[in-house]
N, C-alpha and C. Protein backbone atom coordinates (compact mmCIF):
# COMPACT_ATOMS: atom_id res chain seq x y z
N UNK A 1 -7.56 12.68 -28.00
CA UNK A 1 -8.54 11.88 -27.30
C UNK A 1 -9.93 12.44 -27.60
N UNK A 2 -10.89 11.39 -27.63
CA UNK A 2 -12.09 11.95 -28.30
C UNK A 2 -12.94 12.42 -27.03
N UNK A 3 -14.13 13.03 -27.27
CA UNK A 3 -15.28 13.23 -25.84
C UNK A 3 -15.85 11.60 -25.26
N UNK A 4 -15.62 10.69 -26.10
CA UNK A 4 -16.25 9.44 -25.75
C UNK A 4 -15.03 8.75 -24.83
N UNK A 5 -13.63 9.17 -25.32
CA UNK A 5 -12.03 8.77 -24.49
C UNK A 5 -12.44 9.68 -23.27
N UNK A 6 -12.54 10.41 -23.07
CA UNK A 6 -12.65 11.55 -22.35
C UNK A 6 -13.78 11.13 -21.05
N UNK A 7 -14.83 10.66 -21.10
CA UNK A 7 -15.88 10.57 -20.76
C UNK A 7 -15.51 9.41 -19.68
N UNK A 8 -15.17 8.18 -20.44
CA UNK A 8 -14.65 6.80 -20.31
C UNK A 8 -13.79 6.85 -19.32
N UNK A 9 -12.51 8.18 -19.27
CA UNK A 9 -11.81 8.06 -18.49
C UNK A 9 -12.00 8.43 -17.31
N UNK A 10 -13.29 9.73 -17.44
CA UNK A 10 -13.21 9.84 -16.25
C UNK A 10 -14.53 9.11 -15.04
N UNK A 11 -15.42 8.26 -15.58
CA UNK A 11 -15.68 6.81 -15.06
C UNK A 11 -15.01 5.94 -14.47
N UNK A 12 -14.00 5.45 -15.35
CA UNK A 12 -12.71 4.28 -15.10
C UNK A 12 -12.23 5.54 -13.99
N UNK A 13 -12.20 6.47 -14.01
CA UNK A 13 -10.94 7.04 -12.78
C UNK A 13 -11.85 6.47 -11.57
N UNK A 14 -12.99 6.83 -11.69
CA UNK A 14 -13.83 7.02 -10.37
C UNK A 14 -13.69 5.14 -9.67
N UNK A 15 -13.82 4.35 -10.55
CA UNK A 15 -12.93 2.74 -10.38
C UNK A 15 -11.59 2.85 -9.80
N UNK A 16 -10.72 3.61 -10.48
CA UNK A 16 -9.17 3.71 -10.11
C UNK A 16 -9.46 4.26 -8.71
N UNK A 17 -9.63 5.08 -8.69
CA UNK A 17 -9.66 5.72 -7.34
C UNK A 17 -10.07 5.18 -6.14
N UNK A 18 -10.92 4.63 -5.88
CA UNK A 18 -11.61 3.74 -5.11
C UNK A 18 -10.18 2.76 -4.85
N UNK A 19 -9.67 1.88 -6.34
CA UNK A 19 -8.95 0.79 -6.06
C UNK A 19 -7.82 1.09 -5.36
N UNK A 20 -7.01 2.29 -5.95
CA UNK A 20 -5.80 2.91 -5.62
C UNK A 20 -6.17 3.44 -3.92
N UNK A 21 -7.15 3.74 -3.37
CA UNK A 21 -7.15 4.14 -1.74
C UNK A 21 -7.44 2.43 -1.14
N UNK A 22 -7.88 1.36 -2.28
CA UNK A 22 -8.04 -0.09 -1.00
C UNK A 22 -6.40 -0.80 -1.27
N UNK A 23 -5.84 -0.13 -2.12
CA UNK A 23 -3.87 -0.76 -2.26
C UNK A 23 -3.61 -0.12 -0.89
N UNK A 24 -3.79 1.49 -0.59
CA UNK A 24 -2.78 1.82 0.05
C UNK A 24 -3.19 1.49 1.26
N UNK A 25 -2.12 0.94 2.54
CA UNK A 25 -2.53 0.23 3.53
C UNK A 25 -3.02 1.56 4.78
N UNK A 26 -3.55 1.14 5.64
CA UNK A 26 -3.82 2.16 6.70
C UNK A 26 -5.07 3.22 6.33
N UNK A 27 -5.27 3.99 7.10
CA UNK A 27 -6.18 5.04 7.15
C UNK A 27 -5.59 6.61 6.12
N UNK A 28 -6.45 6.86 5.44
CA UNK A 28 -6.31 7.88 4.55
C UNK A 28 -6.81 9.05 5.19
N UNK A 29 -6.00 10.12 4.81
CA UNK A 29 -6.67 11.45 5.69
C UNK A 29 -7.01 12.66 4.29
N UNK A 30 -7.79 11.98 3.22
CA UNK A 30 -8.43 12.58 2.55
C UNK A 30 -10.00 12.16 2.06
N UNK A 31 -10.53 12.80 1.92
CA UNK A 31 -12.20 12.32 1.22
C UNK A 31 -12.69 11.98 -0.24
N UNK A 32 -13.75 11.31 0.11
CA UNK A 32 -13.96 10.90 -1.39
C UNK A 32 -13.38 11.75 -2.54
N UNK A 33 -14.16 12.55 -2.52
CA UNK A 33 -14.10 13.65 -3.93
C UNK A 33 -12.54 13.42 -4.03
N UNK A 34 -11.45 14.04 -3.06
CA UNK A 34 -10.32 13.89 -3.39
C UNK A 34 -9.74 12.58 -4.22
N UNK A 35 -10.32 11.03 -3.25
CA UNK A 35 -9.75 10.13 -4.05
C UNK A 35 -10.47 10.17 -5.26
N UNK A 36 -11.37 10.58 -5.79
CA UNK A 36 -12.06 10.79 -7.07
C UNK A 36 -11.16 11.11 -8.18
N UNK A 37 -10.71 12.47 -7.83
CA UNK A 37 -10.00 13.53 -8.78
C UNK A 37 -8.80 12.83 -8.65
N UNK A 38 -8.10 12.42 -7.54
CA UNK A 38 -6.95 11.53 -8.14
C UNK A 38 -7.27 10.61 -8.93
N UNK A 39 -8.15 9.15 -8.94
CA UNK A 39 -8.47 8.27 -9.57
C UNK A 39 -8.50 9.02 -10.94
N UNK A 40 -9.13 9.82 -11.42
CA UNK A 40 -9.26 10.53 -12.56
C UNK A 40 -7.77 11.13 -13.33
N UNK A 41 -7.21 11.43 -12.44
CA UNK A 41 -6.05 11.82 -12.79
C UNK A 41 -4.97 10.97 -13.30
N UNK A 42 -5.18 9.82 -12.39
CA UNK A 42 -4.45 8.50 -12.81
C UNK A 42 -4.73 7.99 -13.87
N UNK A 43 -6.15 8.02 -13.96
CA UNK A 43 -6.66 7.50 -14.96
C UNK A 43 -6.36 7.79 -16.34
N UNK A 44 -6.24 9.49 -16.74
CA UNK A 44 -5.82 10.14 -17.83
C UNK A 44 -4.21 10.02 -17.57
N UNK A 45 -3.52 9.92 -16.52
CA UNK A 45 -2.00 10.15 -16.89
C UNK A 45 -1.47 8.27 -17.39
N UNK A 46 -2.17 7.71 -16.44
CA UNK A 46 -1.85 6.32 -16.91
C UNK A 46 -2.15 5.70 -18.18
N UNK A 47 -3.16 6.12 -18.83
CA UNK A 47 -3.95 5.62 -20.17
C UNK A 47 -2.20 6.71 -21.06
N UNK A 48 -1.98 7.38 -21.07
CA UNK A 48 -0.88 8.04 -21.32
C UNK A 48 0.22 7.41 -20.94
N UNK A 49 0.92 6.92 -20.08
CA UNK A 49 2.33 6.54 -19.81
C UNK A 49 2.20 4.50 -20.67
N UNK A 50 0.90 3.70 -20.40
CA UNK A 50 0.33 3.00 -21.10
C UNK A 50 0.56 2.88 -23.06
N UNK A 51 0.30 4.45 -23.08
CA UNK A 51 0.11 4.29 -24.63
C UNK A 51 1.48 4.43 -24.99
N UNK A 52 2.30 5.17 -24.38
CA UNK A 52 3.76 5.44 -24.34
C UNK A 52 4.46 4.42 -24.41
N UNK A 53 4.52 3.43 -23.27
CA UNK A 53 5.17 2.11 -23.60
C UNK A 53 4.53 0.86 -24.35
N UNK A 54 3.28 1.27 -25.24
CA UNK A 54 3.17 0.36 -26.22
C UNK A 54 1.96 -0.77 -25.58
N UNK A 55 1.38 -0.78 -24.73
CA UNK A 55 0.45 -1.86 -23.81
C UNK A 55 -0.51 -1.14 -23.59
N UNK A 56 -1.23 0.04 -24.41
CA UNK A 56 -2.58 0.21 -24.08
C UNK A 56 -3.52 0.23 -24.90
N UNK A 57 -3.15 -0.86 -26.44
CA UNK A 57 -4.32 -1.20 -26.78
C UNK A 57 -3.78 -2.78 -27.19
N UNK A 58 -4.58 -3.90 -26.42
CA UNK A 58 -4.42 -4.81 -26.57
C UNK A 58 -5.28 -5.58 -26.82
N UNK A 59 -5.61 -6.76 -27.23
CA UNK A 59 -6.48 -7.68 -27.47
C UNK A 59 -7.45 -8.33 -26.04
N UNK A 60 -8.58 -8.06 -25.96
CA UNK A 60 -9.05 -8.21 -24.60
C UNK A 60 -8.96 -6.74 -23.64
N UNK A 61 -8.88 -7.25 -22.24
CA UNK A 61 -8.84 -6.37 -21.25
C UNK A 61 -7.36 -5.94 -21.00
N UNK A 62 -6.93 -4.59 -21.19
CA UNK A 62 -5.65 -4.16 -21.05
C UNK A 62 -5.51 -4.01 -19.73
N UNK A 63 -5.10 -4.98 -19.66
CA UNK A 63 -4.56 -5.22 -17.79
C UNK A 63 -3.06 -4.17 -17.28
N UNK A 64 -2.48 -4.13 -18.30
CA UNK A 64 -0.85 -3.93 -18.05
C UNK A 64 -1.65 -2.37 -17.58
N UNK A 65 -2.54 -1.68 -18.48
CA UNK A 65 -2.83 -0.14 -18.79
C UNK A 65 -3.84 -0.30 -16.99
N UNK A 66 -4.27 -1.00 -16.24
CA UNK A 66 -5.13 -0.95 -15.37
C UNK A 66 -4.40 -0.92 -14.25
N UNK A 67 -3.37 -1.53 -14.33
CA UNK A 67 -1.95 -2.15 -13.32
C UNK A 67 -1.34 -0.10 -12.90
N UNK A 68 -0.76 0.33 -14.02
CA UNK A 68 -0.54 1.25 -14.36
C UNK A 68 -0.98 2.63 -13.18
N UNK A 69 -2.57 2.36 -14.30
CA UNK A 69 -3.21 3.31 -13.27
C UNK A 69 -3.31 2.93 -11.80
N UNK A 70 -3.80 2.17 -11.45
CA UNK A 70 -3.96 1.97 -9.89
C UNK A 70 -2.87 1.87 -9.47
N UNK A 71 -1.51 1.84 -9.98
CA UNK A 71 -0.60 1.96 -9.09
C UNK A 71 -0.13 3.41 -8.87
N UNK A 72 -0.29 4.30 -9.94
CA UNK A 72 -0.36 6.21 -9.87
C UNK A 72 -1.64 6.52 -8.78
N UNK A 73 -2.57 6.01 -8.90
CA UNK A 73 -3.66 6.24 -8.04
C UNK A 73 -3.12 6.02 -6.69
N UNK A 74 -2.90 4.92 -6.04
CA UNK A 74 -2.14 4.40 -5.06
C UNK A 74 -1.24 5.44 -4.63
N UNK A 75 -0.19 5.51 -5.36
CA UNK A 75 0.99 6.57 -4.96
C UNK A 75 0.58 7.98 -4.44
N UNK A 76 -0.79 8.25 -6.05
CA UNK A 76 -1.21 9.43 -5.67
C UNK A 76 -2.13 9.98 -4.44
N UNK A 77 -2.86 8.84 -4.09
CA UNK A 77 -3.72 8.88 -2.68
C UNK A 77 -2.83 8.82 -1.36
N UNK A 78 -1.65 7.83 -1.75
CA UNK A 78 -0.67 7.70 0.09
C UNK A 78 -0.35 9.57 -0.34
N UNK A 79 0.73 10.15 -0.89
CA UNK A 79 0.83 11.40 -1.18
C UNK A 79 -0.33 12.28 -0.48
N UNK A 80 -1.43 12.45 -1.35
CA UNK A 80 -1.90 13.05 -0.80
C UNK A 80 -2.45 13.47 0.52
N UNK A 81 -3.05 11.82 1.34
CA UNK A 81 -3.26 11.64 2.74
C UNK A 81 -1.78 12.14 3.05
N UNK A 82 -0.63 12.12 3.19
CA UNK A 82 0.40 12.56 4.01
C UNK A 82 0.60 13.92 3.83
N UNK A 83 -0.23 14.52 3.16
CA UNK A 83 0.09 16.33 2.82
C UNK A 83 -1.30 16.48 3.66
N UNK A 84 -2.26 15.94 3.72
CA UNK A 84 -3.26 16.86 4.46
C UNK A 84 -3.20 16.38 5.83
N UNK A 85 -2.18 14.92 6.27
CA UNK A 85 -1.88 14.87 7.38
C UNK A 85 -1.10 15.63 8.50
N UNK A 86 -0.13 16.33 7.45
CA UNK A 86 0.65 16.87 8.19
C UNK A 86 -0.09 18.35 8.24
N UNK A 87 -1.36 18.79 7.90
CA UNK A 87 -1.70 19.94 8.02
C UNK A 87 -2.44 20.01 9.69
């Protein structure tokens, strides 16, 4: 991945992230920055599980690769709110 892949992704995370905490239903018991670094995280693991099954470079807007991420984001934000809930 280049510094310009790199850069890109972690923009688009800061998108993912945001989207992935308005999927998950209810009140989150973590803060921005956190959903940040997840969104980011999603962002690089999904552009990865994406390129893996063949749907992350497509003609137009790669939706399947966006689906992807915000749904790791999602998972990864309920997760996390339930670990700092139970603290």
């Amino acid at each position: 991945m280049e510094i310009s892949g790199v850069i890109s992704a972690i923009v688009i995370g800061l998108a993912i992230g945001v989207l992935g905490r308005l999927v998950v239903p209810g009140r989150q018991h973590i803060g921005v920055l956190w959903t940040i670094v997840v969104g980011i995280a999603a962002a690089f693991v999904g552009t990865a599980l994406a390129a893996a099954f063949g749907v992350a470079d497509t003609d137009g807007v790669d939706w399947m690769q966006w689906l992807i991420q915000i749904a790791l984001a999602a998972t990864g934000v309920a997760a996390l709110s339930r670990v700092k809930a139970l603290r």
